[in-house]
PDB file of N, CA and C in Angstrom:
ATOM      1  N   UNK A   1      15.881  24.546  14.223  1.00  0.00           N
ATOM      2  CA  UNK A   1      15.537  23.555  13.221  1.00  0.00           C
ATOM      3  C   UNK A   1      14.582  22.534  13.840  1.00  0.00           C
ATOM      4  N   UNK A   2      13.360  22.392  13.176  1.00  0.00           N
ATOM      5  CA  UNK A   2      12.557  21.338  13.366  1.00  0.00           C
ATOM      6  C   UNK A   2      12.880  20.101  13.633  1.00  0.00           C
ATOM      7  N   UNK A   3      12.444  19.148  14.246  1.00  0.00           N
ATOM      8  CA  UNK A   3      12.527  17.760  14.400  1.00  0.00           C
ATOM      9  C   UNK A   3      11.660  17.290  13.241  1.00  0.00           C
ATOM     10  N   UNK A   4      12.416  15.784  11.992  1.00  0.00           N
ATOM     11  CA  UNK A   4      11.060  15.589  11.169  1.00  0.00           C
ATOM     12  C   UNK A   4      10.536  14.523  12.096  1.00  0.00           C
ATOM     13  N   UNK A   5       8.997  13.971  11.399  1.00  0.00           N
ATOM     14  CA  UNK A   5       8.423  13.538  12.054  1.00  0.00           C
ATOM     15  C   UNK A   5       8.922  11.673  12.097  1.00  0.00           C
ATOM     16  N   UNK A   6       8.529  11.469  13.245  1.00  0.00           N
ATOM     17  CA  UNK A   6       8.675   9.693  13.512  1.00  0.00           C
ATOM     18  C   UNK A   6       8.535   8.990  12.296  1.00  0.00           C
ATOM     19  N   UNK A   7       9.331   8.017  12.319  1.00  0.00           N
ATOM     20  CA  UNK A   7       8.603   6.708  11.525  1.00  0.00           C
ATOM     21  C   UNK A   7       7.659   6.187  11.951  1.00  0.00           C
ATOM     22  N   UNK A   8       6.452   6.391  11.280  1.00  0.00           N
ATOM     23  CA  UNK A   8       4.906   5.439  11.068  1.00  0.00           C
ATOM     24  C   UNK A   8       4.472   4.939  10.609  1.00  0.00           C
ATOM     25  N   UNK A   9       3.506   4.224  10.748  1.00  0.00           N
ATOM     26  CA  UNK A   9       2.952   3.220   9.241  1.00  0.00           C
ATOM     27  C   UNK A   9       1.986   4.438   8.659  1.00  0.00           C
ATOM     28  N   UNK A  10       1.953   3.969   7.724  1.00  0.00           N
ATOM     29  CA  UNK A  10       0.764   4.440   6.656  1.00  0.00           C
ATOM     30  C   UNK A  10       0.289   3.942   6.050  1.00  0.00           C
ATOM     31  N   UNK A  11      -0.715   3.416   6.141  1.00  0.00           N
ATOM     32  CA  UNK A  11      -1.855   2.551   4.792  1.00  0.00           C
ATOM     33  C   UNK A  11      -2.045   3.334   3.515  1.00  0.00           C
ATOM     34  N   UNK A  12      -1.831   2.366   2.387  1.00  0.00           N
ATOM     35  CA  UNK A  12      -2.309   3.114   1.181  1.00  0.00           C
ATOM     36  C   UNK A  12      -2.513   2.298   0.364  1.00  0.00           C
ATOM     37  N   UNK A  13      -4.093   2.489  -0.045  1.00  0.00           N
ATOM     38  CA  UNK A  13      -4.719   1.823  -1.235  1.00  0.00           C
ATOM     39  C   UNK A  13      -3.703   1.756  -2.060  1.00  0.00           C
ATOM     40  N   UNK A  14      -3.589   0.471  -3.241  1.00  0.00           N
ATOM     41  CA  UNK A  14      -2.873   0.259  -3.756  1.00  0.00           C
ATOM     42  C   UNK A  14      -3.823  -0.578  -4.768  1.00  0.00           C
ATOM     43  N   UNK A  15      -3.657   0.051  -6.606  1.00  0.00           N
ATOM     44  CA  UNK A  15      -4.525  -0.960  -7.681  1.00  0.00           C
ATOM     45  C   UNK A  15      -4.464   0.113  -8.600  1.00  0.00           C
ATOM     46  N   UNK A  16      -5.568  -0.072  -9.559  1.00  0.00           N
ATOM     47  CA  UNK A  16      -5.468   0.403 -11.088  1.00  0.00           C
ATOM     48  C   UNK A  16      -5.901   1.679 -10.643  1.00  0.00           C
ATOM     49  N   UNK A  17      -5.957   2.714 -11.050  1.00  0.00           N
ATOM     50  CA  UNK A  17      -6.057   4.228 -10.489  1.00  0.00           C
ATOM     51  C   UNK A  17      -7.738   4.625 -10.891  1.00  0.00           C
ATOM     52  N   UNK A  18      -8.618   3.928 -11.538  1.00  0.00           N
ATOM     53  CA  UNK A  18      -9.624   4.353 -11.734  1.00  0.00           C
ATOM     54  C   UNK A  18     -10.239   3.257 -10.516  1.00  0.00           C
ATOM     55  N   UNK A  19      -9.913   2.103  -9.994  1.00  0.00           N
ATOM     56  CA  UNK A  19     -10.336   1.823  -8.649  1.00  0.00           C
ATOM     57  C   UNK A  19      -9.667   2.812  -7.506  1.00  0.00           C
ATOM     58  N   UNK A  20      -8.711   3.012  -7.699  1.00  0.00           N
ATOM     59  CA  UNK A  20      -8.310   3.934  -6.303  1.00  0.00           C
ATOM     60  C   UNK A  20      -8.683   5.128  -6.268  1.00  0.00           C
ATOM     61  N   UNK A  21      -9.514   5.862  -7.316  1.00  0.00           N
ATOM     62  CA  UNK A  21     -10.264   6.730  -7.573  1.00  0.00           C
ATOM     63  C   UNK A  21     -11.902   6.772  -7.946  1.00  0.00           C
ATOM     64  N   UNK A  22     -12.415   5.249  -7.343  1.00  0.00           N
ATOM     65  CA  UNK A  22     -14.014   4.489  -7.105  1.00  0.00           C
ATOM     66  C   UNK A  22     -14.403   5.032  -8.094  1.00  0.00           C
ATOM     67  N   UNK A  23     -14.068   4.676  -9.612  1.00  0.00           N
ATOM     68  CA  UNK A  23     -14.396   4.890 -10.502  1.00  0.00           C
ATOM     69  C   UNK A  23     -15.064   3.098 -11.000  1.00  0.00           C
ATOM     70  N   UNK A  24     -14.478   2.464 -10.711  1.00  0.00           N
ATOM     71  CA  UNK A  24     -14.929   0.917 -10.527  1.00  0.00           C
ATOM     72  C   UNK A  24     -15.890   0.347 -10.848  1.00  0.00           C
ATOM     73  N   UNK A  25     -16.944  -0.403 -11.412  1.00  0.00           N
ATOM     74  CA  UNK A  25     -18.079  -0.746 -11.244  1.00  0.00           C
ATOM     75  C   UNK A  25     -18.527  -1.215 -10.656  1.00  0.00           C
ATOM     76  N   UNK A  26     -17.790  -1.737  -9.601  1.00  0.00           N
ATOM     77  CA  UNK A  26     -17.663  -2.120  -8.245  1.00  0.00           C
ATOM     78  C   UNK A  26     -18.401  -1.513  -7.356  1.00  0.00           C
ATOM     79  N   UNK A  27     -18.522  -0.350  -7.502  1.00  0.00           N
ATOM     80  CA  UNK A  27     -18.935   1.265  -6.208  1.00  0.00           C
ATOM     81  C   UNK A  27     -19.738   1.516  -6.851  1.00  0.00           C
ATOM     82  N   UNK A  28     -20.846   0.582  -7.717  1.00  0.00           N
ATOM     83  CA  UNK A  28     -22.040   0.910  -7.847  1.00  0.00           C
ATOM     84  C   UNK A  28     -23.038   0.030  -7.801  1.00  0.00           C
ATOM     85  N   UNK A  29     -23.917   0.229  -7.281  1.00  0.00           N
ATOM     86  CA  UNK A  29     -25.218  -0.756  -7.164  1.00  0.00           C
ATOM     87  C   UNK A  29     -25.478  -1.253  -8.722  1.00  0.00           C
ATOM     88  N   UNK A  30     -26.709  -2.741  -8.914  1.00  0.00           N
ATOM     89  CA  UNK A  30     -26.487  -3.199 -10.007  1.00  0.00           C
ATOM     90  C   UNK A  30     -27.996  -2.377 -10.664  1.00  0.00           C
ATOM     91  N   UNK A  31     -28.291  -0.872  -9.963  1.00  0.00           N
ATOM     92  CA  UNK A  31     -29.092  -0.065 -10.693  1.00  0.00           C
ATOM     93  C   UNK A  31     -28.406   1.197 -11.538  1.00  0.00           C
ATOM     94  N   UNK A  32     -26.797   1.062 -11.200  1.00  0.00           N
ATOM     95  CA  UNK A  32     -25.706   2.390 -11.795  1.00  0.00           C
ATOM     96  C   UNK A  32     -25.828   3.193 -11.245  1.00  0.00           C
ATOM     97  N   UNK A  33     -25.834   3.120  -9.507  1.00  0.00           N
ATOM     98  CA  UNK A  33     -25.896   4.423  -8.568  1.00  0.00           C
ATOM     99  C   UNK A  33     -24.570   4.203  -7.790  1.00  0.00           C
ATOM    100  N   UNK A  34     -24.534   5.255  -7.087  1.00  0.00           N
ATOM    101  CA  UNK A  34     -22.835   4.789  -6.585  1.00  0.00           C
ATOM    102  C   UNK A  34     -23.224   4.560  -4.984  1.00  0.00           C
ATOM    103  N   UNK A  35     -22.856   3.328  -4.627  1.00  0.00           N
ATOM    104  CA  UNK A  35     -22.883   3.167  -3.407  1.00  0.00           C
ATOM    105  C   UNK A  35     -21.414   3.216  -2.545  1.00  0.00           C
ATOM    106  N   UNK A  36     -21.377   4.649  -1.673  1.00  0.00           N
ATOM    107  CA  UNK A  36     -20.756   5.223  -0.445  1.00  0.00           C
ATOM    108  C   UNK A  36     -20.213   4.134   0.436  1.00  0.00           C
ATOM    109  N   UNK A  37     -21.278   2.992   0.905  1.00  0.00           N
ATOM    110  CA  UNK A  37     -20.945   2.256   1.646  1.00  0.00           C
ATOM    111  C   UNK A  37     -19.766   1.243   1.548  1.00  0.00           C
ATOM    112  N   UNK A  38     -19.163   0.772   0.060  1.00  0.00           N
ATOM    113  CA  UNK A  38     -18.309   0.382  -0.309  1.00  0.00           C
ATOM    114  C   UNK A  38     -16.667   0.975   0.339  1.00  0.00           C
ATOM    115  N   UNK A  39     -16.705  -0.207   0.934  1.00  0.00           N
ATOM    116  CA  UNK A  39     -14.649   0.435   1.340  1.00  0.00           C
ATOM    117  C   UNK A  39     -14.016   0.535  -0.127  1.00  0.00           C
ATOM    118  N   UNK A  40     -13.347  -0.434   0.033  1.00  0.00           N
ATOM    119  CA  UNK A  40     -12.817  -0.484  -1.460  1.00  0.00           C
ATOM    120  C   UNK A  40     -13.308  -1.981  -2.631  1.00  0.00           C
ATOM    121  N   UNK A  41     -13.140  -1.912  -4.126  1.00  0.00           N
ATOM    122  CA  UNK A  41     -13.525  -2.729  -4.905  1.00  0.00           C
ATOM    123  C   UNK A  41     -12.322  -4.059  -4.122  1.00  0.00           C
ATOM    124  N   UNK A  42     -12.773  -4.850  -5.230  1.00  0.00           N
ATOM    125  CA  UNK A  42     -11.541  -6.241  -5.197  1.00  0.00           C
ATOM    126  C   UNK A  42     -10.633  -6.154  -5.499  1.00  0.00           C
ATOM    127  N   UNK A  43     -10.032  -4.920  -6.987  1.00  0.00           N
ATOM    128  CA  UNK A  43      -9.330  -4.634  -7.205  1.00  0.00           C
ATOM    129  C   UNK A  43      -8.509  -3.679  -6.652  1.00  0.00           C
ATOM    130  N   UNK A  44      -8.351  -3.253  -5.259  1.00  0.00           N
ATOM    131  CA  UNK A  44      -7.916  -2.572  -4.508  1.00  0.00           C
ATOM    132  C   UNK A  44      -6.856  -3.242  -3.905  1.00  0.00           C
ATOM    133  N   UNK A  45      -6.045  -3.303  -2.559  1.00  0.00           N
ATOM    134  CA  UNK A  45      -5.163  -4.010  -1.816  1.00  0.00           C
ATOM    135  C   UNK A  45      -4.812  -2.237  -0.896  1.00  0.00           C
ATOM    136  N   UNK A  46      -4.586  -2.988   0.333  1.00  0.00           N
ATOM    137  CA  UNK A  46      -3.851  -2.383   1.487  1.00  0.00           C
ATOM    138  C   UNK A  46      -2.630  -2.267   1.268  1.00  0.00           C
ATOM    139  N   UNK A  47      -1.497  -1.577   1.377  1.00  0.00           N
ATOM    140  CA  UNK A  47      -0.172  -1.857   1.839  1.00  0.00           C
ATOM    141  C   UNK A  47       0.528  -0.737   2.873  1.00  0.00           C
ATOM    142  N   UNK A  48       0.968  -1.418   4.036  1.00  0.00           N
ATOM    143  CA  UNK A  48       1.505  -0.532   4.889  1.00  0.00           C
ATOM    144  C   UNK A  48       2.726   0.346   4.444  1.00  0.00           C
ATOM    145  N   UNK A  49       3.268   1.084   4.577  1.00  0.00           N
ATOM    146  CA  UNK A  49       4.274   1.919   4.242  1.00  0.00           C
ATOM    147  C   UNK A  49       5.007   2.866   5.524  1.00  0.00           C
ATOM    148  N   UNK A  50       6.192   2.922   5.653  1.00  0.00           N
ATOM    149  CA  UNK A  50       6.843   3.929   6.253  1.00  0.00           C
ATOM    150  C   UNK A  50       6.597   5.684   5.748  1.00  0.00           C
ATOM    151  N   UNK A  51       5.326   6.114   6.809  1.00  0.00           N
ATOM    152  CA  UNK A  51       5.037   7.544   6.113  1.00  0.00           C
ATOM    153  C   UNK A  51       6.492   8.342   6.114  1.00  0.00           C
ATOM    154  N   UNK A  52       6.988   8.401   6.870  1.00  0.00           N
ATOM    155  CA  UNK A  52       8.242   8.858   6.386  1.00  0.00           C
ATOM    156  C   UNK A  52       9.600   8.900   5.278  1.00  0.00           C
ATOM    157  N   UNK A  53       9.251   7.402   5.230  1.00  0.00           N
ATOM    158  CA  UNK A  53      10.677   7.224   4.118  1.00  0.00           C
ATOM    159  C   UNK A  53      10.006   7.654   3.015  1.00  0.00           C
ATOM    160  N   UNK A  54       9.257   7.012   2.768  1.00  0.00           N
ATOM    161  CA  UNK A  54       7.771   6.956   1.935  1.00  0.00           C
ATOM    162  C   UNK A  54       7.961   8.139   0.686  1.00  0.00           C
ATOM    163  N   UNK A  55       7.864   8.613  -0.470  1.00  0.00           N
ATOM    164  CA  UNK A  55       7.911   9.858  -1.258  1.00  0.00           C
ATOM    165  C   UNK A  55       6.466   9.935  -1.910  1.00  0.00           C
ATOM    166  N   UNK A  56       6.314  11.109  -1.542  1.00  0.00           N
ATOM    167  CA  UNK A  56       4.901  11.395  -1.931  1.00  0.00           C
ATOM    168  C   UNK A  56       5.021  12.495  -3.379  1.00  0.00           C
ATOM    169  N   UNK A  57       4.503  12.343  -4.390  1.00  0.00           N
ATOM    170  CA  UNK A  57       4.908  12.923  -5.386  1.00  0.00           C
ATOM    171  C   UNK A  57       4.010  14.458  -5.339  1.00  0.00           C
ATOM    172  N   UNK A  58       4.034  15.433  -6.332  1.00  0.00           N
ATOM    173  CA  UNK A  58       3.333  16.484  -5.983  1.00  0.00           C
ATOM    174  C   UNK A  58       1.730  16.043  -6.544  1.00  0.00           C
ATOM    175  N   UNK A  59       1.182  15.243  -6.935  1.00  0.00           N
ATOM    176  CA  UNK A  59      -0.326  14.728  -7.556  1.00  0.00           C
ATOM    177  C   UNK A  59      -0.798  13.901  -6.526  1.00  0.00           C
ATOM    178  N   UNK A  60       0.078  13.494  -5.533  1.00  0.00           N
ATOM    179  CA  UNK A  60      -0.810  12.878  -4.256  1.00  0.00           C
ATOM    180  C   UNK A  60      -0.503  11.598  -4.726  1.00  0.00           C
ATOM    181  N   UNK A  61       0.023  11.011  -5.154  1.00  0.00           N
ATOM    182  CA  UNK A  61       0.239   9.089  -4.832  1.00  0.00           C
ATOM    183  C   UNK A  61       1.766   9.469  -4.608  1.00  0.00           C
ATOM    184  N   UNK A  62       2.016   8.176  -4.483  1.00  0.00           N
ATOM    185  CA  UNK A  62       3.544   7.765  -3.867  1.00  0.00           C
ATOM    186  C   UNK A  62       4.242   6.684  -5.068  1.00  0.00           C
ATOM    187  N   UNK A  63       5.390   7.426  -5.094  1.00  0.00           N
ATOM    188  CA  UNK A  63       6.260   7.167  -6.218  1.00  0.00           C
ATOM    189  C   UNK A  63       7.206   6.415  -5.890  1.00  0.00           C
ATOM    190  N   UNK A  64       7.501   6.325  -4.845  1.00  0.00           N
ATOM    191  CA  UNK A  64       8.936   5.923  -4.116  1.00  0.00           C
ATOM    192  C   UNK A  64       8.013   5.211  -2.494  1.00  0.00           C
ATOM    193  N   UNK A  65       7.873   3.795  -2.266  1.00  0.00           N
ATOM    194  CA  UNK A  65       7.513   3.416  -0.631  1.00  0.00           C
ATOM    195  C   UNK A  65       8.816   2.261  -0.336  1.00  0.00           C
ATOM    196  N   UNK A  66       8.491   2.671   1.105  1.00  0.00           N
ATOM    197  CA  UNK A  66       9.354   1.949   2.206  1.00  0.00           C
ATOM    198  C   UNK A  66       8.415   0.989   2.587  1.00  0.00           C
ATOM    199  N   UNK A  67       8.767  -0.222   3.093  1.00  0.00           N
ATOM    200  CA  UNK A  67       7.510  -1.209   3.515  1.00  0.00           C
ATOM    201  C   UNK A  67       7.755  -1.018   4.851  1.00  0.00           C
ATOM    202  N   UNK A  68       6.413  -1.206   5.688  1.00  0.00           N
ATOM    203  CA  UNK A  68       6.558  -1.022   7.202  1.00  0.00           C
ATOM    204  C   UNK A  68       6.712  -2.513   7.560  1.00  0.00           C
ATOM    205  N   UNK A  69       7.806  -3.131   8.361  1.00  0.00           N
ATOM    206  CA  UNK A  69       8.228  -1.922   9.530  1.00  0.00           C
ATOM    207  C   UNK A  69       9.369  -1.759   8.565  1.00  0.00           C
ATOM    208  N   UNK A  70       9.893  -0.130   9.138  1.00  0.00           N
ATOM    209  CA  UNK A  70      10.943   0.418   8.022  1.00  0.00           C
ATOM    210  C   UNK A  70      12.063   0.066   8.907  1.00  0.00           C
ATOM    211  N   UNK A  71      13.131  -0.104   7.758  1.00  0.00           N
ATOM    212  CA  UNK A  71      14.122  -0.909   8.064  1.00  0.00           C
ATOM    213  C   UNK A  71      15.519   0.347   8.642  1.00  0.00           C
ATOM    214  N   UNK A  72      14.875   1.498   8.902  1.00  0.00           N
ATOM    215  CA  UNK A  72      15.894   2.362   9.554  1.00  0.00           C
ATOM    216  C   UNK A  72      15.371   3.175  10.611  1.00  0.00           C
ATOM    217  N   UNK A  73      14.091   2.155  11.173  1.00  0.00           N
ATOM    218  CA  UNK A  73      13.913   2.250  12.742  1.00  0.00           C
ATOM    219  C   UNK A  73      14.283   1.224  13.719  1.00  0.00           C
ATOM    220  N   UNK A  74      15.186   1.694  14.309  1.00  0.00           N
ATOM    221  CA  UNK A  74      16.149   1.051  15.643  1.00  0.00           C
ATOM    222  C   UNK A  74      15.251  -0.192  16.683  1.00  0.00           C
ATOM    223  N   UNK A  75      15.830  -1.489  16.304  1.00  0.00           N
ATOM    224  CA  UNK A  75      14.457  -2.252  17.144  1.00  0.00           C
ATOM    225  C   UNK A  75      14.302  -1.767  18.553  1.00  0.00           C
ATOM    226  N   UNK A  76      13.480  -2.180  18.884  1.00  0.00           N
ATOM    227  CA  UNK A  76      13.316  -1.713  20.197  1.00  0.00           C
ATOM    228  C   UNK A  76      13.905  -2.967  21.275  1.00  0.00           C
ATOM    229  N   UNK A  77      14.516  -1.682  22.371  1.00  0.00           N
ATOM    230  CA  UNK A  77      14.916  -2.955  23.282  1.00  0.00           C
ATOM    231  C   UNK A  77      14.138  -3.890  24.243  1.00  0.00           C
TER     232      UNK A  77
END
């Protein structure tokens, strides 16, 4: 039997799903081209997560998060 994997952080965009999918008007120049160089709009946000506890649904977002640091990793001594 496998070992699962560590508790880690995981970053994940977090906002309205047509920004987290740079659908935005944001991610486009003010000629209506899409500019690449854009991280994310305003309407975006970071949030760390425990990739492990974490539930990832079968469509690829997360349905269920743990906030990092997760609260069923052992502090360190």
């Amino acid at each position: 039997m496998t070992q699962p994997p560590p508790h880690t952080p995981l970053i994940l965009n977090t906002g309205p799903i047509n920004c987290v999918e740079r659908e935005c008007p944001e991610y486009h120049t003010a000629d209506g081209y899409y500019d690449p160089t854009i991280e994310r709009c305003s309407h975006v946000a970071t949030t760390v997560v425990c990739g492990l506890c974490s539930v990832e649904s079968d469509h690829g977002f997360y349905d269920e998060t743990t906030p990092w640091p997760c609260p069923d990793v052992a502090p360190s001594a």
